[in-house]
PDB file of N, CA and C in Angstrom:
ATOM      1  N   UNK A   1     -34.165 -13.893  -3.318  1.00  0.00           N
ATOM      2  CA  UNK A   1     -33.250 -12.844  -2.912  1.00  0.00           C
ATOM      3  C   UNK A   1     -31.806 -13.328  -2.826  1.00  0.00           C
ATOM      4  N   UNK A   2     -31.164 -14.260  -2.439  1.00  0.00           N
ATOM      5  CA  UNK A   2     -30.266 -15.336  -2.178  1.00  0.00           C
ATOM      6  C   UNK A   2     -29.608 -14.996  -3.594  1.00  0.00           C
ATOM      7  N   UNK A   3     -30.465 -15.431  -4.452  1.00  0.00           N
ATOM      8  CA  UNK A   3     -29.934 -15.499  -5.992  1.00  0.00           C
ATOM      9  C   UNK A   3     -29.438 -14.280  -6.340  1.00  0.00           C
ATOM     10  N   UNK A   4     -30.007 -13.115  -6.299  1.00  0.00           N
ATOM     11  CA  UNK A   4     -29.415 -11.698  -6.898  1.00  0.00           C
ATOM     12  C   UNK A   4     -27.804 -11.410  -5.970  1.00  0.00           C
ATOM     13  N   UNK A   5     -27.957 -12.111  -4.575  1.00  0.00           N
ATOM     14  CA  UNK A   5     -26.788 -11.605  -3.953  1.00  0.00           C
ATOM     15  C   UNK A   5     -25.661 -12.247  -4.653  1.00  0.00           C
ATOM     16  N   UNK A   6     -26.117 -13.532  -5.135  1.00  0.00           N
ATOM     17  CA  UNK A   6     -24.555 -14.383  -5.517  1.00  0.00           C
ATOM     18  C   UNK A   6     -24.116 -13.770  -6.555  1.00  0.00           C
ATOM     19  N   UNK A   7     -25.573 -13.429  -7.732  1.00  0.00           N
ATOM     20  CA  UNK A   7     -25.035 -13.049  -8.657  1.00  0.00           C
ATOM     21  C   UNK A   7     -23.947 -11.457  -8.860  1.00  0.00           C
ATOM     22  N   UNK A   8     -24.076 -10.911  -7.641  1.00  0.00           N
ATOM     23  CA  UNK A   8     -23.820  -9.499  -7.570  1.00  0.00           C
ATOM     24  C   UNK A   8     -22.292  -9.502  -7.458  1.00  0.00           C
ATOM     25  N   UNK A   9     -22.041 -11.044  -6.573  1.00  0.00           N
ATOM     26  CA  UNK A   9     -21.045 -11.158  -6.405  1.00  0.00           C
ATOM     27  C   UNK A   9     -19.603 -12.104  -7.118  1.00  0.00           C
ATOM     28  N   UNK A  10     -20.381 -12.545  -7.759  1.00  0.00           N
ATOM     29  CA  UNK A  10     -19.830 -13.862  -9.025  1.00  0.00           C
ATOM     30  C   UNK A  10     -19.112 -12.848  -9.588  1.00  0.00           C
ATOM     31  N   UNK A  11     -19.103 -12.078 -10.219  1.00  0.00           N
ATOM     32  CA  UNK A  11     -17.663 -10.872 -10.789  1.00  0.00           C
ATOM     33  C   UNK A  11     -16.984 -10.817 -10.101  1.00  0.00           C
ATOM     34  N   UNK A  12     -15.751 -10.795 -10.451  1.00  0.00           N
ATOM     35  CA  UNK A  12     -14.434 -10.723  -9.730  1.00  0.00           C
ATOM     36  C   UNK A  12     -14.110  -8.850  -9.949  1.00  0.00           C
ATOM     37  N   UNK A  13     -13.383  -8.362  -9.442  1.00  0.00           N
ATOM     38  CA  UNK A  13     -12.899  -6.878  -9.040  1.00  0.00           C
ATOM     39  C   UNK A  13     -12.185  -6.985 -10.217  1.00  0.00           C
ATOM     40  N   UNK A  14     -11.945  -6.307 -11.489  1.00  0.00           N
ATOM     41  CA  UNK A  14     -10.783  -6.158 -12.334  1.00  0.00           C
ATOM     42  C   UNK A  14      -9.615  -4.868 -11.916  1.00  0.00           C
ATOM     43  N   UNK A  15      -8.646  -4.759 -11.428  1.00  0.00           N
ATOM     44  CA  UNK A  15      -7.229  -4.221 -11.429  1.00  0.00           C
ATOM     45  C   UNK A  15      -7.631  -2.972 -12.741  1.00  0.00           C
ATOM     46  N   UNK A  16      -7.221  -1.709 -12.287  1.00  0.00           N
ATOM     47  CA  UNK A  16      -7.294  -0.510 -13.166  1.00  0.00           C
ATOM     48  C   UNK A  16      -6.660  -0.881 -14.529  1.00  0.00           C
ATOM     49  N   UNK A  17      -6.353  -0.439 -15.786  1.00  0.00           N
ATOM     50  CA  UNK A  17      -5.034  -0.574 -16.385  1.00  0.00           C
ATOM     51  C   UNK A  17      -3.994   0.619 -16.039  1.00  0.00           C
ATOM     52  N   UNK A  18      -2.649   0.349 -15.979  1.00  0.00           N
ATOM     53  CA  UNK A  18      -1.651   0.967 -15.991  1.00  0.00           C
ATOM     54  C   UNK A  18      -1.769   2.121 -17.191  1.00  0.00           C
ATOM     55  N   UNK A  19      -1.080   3.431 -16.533  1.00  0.00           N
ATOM     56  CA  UNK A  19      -1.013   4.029 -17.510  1.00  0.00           C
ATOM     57  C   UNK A  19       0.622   4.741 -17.150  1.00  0.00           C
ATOM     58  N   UNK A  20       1.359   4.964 -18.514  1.00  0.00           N
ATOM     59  CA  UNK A  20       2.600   5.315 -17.947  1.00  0.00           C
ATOM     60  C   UNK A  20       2.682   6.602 -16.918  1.00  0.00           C
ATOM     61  N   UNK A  21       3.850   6.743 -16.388  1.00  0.00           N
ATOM     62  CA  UNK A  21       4.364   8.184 -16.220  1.00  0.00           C
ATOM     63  C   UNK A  21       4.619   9.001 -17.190  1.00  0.00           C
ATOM     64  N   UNK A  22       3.978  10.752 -16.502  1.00  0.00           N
ATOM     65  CA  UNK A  22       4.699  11.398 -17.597  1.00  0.00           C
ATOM     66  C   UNK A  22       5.843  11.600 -17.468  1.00  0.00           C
ATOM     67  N   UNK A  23       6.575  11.842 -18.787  1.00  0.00           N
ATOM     68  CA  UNK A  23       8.094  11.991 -19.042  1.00  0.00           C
ATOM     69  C   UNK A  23       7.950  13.398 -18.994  1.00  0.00           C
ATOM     70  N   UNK A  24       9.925  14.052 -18.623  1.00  0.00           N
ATOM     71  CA  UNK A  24      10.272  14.929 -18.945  1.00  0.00           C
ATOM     72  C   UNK A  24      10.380  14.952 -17.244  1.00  0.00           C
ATOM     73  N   UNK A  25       9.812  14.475 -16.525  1.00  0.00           N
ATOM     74  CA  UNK A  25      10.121  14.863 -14.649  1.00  0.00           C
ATOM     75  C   UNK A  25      11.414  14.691 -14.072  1.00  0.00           C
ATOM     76  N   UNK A  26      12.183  15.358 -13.456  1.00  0.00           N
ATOM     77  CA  UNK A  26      13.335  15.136 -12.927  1.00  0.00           C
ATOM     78  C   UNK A  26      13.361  13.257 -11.837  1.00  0.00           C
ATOM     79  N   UNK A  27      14.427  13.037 -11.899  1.00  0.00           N
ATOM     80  CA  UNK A  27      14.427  11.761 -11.823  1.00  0.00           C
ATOM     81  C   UNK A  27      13.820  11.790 -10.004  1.00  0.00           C
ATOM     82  N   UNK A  28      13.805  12.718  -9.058  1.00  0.00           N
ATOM     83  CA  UNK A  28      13.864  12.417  -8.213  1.00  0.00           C
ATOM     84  C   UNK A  28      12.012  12.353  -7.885  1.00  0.00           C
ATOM     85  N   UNK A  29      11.542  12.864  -8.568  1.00  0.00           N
ATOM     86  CA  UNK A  29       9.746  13.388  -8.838  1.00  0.00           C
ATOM     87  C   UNK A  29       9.497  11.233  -8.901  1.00  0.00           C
ATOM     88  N   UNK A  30      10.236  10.829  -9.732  1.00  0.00           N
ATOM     89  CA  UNK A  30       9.981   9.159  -9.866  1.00  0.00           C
ATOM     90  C   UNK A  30       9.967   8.427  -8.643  1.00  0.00           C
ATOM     91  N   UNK A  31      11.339   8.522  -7.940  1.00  0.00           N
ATOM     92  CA  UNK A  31      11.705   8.180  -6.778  1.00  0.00           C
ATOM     93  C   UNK A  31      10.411   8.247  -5.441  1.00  0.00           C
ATOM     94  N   UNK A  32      10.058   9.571  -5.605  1.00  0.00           N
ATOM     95  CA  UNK A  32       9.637  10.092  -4.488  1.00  0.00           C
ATOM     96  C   UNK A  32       7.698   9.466  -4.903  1.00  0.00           C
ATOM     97  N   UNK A  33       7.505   9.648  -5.996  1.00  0.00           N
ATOM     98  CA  UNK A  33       6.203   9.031  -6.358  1.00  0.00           C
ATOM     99  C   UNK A  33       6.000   7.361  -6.176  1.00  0.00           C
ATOM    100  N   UNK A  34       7.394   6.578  -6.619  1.00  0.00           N
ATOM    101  CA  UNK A  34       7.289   4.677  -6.303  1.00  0.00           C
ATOM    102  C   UNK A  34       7.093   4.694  -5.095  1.00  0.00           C
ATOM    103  N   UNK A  35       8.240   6.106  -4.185  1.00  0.00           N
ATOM    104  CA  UNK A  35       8.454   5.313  -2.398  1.00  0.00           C
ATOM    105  C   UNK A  35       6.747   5.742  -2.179  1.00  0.00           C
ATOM    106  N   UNK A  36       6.100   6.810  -2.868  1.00  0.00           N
ATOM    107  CA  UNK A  36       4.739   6.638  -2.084  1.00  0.00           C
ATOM    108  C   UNK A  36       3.984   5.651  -2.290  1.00  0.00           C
ATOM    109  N   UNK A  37       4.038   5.378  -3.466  1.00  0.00           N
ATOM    110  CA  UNK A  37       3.064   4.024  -3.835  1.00  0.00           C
ATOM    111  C   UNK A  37       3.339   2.740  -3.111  1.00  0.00           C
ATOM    112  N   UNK A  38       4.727   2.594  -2.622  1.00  0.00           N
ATOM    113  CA  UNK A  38       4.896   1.384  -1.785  1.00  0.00           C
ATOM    114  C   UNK A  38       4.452   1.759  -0.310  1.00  0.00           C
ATOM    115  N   UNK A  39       4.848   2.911  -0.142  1.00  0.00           N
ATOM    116  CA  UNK A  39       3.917   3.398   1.526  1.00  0.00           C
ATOM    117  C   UNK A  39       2.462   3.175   1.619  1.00  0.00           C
ATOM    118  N   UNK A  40       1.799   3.231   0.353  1.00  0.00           N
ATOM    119  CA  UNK A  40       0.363   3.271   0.343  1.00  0.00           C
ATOM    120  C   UNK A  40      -0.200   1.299   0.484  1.00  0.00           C
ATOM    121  N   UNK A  41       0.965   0.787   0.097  1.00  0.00           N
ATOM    122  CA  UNK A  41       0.527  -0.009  -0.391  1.00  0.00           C
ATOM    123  C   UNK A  41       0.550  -1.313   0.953  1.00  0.00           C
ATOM    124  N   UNK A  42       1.723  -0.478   1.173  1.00  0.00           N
ATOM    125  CA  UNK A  42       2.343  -1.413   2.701  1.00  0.00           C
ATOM    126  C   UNK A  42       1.204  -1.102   3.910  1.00  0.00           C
ATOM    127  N   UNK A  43       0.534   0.351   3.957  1.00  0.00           N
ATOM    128  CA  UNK A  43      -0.127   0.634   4.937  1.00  0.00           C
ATOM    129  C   UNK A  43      -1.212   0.202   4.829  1.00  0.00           C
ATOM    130  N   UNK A  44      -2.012  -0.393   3.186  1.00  0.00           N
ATOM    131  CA  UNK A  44      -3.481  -0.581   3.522  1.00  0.00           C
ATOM    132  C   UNK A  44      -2.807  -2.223   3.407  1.00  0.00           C
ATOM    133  N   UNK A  45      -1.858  -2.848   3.740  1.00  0.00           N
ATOM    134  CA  UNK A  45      -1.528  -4.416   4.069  1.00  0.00           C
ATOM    135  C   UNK A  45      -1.594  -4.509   5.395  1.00  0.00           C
ATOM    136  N   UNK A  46      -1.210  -3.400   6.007  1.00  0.00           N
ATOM    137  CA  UNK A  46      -0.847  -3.464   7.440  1.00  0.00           C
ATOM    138  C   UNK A  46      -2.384  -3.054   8.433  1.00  0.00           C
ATOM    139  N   UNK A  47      -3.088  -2.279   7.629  1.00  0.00           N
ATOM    140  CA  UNK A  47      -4.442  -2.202   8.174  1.00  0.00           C
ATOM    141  C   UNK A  47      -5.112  -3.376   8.366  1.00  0.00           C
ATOM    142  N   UNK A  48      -4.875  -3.748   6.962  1.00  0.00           N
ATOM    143  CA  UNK A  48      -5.587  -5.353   7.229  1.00  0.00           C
ATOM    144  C   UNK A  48      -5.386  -6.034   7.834  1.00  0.00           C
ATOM    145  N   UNK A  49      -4.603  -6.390   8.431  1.00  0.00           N
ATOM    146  CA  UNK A  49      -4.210  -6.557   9.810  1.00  0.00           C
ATOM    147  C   UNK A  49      -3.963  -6.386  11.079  1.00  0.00           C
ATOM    148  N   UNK A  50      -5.052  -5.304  10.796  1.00  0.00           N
ATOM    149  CA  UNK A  50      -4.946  -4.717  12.223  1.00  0.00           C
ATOM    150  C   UNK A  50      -4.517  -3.899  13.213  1.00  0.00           C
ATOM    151  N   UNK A  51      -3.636  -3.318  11.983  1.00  0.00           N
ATOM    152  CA  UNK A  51      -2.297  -2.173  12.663  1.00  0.00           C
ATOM    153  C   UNK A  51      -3.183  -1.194  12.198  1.00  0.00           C
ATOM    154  N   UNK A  52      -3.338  -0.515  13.855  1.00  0.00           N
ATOM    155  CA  UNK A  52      -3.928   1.079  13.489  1.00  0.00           C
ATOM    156  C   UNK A  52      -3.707   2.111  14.089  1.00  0.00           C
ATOM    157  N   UNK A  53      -2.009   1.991  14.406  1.00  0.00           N
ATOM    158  CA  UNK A  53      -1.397   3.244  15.346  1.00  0.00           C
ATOM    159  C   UNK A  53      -0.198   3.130  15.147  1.00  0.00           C
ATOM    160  N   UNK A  54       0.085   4.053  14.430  1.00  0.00           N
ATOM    161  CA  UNK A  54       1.744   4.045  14.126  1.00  0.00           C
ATOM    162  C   UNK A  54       2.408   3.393  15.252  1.00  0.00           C
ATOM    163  N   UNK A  55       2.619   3.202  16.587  1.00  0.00           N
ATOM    164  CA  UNK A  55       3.104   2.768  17.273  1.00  0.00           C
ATOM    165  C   UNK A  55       3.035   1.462  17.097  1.00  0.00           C
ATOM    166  N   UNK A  56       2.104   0.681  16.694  1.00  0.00           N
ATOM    167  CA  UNK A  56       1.690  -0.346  16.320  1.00  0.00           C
ATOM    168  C   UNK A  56       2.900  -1.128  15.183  1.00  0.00           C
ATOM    169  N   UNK A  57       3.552  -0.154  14.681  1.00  0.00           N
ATOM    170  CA  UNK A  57       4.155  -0.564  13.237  1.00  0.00           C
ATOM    171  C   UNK A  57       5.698   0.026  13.351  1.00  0.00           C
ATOM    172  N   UNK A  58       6.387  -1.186  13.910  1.00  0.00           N
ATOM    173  CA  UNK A  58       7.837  -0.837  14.009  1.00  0.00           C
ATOM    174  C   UNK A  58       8.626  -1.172  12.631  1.00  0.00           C
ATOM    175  N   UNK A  59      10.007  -1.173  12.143  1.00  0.00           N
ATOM    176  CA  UNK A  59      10.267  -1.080  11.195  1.00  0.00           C
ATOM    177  C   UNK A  59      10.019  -2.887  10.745  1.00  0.00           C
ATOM    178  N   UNK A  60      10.446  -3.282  11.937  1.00  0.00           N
ATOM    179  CA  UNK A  60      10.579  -4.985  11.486  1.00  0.00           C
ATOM    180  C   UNK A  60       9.269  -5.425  10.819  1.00  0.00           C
ATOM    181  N   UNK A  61       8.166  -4.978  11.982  1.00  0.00           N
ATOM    182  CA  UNK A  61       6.412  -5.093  11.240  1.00  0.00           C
ATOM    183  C   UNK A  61       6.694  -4.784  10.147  1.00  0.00           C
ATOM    184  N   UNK A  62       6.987  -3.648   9.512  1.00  0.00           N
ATOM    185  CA  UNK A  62       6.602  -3.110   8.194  1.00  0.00           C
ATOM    186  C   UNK A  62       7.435  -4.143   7.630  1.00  0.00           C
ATOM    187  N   UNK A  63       8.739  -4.750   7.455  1.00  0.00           N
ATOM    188  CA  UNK A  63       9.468  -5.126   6.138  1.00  0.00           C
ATOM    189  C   UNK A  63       8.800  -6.777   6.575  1.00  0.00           C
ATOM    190  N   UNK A  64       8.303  -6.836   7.683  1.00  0.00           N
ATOM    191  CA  UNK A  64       7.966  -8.579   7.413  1.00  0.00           C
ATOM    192  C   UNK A  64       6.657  -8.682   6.635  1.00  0.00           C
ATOM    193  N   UNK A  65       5.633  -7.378   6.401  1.00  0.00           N
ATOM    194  CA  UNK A  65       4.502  -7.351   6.123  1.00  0.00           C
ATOM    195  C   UNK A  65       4.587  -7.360   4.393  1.00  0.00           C
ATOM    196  N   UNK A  66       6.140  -6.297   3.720  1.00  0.00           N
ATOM    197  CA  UNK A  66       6.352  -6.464   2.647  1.00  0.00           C
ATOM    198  C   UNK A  66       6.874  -7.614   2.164  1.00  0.00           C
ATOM    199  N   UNK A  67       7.909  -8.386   3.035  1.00  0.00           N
ATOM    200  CA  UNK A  67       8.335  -9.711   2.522  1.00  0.00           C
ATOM    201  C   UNK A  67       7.076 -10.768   2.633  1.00  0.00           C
ATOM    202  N   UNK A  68       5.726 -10.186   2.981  1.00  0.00           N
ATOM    203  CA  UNK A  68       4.911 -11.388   3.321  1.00  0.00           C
ATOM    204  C   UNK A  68       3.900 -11.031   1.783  1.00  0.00           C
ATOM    205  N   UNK A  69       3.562  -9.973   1.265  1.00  0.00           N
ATOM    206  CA  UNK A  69       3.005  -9.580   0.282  1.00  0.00           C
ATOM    207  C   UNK A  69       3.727  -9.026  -1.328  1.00  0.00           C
ATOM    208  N   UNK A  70       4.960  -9.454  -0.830  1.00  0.00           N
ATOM    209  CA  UNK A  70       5.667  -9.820  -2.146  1.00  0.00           C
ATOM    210  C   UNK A  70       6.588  -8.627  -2.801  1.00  0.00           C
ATOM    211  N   UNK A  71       6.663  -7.469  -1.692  1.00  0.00           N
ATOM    212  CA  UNK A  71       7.566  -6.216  -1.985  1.00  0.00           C
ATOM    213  C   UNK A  71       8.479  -5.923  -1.533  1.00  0.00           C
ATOM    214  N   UNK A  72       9.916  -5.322  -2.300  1.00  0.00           N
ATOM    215  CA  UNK A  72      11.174  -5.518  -2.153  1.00  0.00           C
ATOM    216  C   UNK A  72      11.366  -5.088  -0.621  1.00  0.00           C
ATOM    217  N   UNK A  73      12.016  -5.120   0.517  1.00  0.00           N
ATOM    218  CA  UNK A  73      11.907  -4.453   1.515  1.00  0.00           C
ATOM    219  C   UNK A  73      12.255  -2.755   1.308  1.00  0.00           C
ATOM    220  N   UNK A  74      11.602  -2.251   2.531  1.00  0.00           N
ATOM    221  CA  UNK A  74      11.336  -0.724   2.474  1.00  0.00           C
ATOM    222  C   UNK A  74      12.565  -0.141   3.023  1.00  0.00           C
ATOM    223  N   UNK A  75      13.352   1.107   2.938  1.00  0.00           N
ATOM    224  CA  UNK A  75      14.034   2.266   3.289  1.00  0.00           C
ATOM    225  C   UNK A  75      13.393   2.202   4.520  1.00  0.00           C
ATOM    226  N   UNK A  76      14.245   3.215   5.524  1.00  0.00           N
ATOM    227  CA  UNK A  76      13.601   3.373   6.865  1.00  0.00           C
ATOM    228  C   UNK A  76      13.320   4.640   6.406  1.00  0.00           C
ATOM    229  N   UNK A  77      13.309   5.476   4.938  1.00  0.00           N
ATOM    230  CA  UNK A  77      12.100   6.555   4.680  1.00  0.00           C
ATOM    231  C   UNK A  77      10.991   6.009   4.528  1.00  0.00           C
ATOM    232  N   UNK A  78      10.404   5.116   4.181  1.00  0.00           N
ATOM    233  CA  UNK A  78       9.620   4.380   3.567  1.00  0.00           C
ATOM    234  C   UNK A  78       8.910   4.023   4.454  1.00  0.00           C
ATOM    235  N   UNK A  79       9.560   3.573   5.725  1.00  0.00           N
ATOM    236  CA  UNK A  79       8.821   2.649   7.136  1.00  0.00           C
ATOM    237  C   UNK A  79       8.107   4.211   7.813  1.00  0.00           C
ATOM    238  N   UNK A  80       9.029   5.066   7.584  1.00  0.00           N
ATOM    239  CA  UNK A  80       8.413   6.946   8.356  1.00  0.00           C
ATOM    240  C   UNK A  80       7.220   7.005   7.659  1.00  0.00           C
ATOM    241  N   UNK A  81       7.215   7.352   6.069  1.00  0.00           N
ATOM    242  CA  UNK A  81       6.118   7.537   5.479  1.00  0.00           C
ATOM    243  C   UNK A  81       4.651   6.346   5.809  1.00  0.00           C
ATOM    244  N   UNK A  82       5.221   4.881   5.932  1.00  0.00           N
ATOM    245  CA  UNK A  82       4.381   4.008   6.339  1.00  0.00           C
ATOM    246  C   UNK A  82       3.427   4.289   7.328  1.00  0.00           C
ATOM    247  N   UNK A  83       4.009   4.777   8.364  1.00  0.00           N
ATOM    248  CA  UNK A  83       3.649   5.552   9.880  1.00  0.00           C
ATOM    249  C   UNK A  83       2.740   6.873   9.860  1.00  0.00           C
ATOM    250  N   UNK A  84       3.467   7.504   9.078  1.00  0.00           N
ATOM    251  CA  UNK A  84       2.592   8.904   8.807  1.00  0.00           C
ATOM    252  C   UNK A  84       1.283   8.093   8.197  1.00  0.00           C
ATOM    253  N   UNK A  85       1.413   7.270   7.004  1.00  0.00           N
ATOM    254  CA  UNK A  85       0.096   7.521   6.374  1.00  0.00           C
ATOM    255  C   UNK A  85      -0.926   6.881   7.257  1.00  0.00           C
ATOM    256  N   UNK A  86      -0.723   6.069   8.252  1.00  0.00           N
ATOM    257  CA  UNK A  86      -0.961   5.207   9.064  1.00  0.00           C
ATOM    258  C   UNK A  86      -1.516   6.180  10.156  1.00  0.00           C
ATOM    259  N   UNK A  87      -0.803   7.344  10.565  1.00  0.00           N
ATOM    260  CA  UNK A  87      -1.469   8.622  11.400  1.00  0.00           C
ATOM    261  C   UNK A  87      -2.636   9.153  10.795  1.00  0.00           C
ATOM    262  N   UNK A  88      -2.181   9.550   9.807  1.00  0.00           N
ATOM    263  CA  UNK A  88      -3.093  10.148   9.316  1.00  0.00           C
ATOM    264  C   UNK A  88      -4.419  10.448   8.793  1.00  0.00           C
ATOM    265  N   UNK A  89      -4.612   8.647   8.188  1.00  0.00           N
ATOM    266  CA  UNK A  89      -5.087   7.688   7.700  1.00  0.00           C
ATOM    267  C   UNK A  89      -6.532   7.849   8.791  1.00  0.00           C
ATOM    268  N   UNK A  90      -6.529   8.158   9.737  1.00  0.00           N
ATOM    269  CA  UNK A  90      -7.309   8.027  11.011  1.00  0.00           C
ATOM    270  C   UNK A  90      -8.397   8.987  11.118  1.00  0.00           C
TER     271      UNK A  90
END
């Protein structure tokens, strides 16, 4: 039994492939779609750690959590949305 578990687990997770955006969207549709993807991205970093109440996650938390996982620092829209998804999330 030992054996089927390792093997189940010896694959590594492969990363989706990218697929572009569609064109023709007003520039702000871009904007507003990256800042979510970095909110999404910052909040399931910040889960992992343990943050699970917006109160939990002041702005400094959030940009030390992005400078710790390798993303440009966040807007203080960015740290709001962080929070919400972080409410919500629940």
């Amino acid at each position: 039994m030992p054996m089927a578990a390792a093997a189940l687990f010896s694959i590594a997770p492969q990363p989706l492939p990218k697929t572009p955006l569609p064109a023709g969207r007003p520039r702000a549709w871009y904007e507003t779609h990256n800042r979510r993807l970095k909110a999404m991205r910052l909040a399931i970093a910040l889960l992992d750690t343990g943050v699970y109440h917006p109160s939990q996650a002041p702005d400094r938390k959030i940009r030390t959590t992005a400078e710790r996982i390798g993303i440009h620092l966040p807007s203080d829209t960015t740290c709001r949305m962080v929070r919400t998804l972080i409410r919500y999330g629940r």
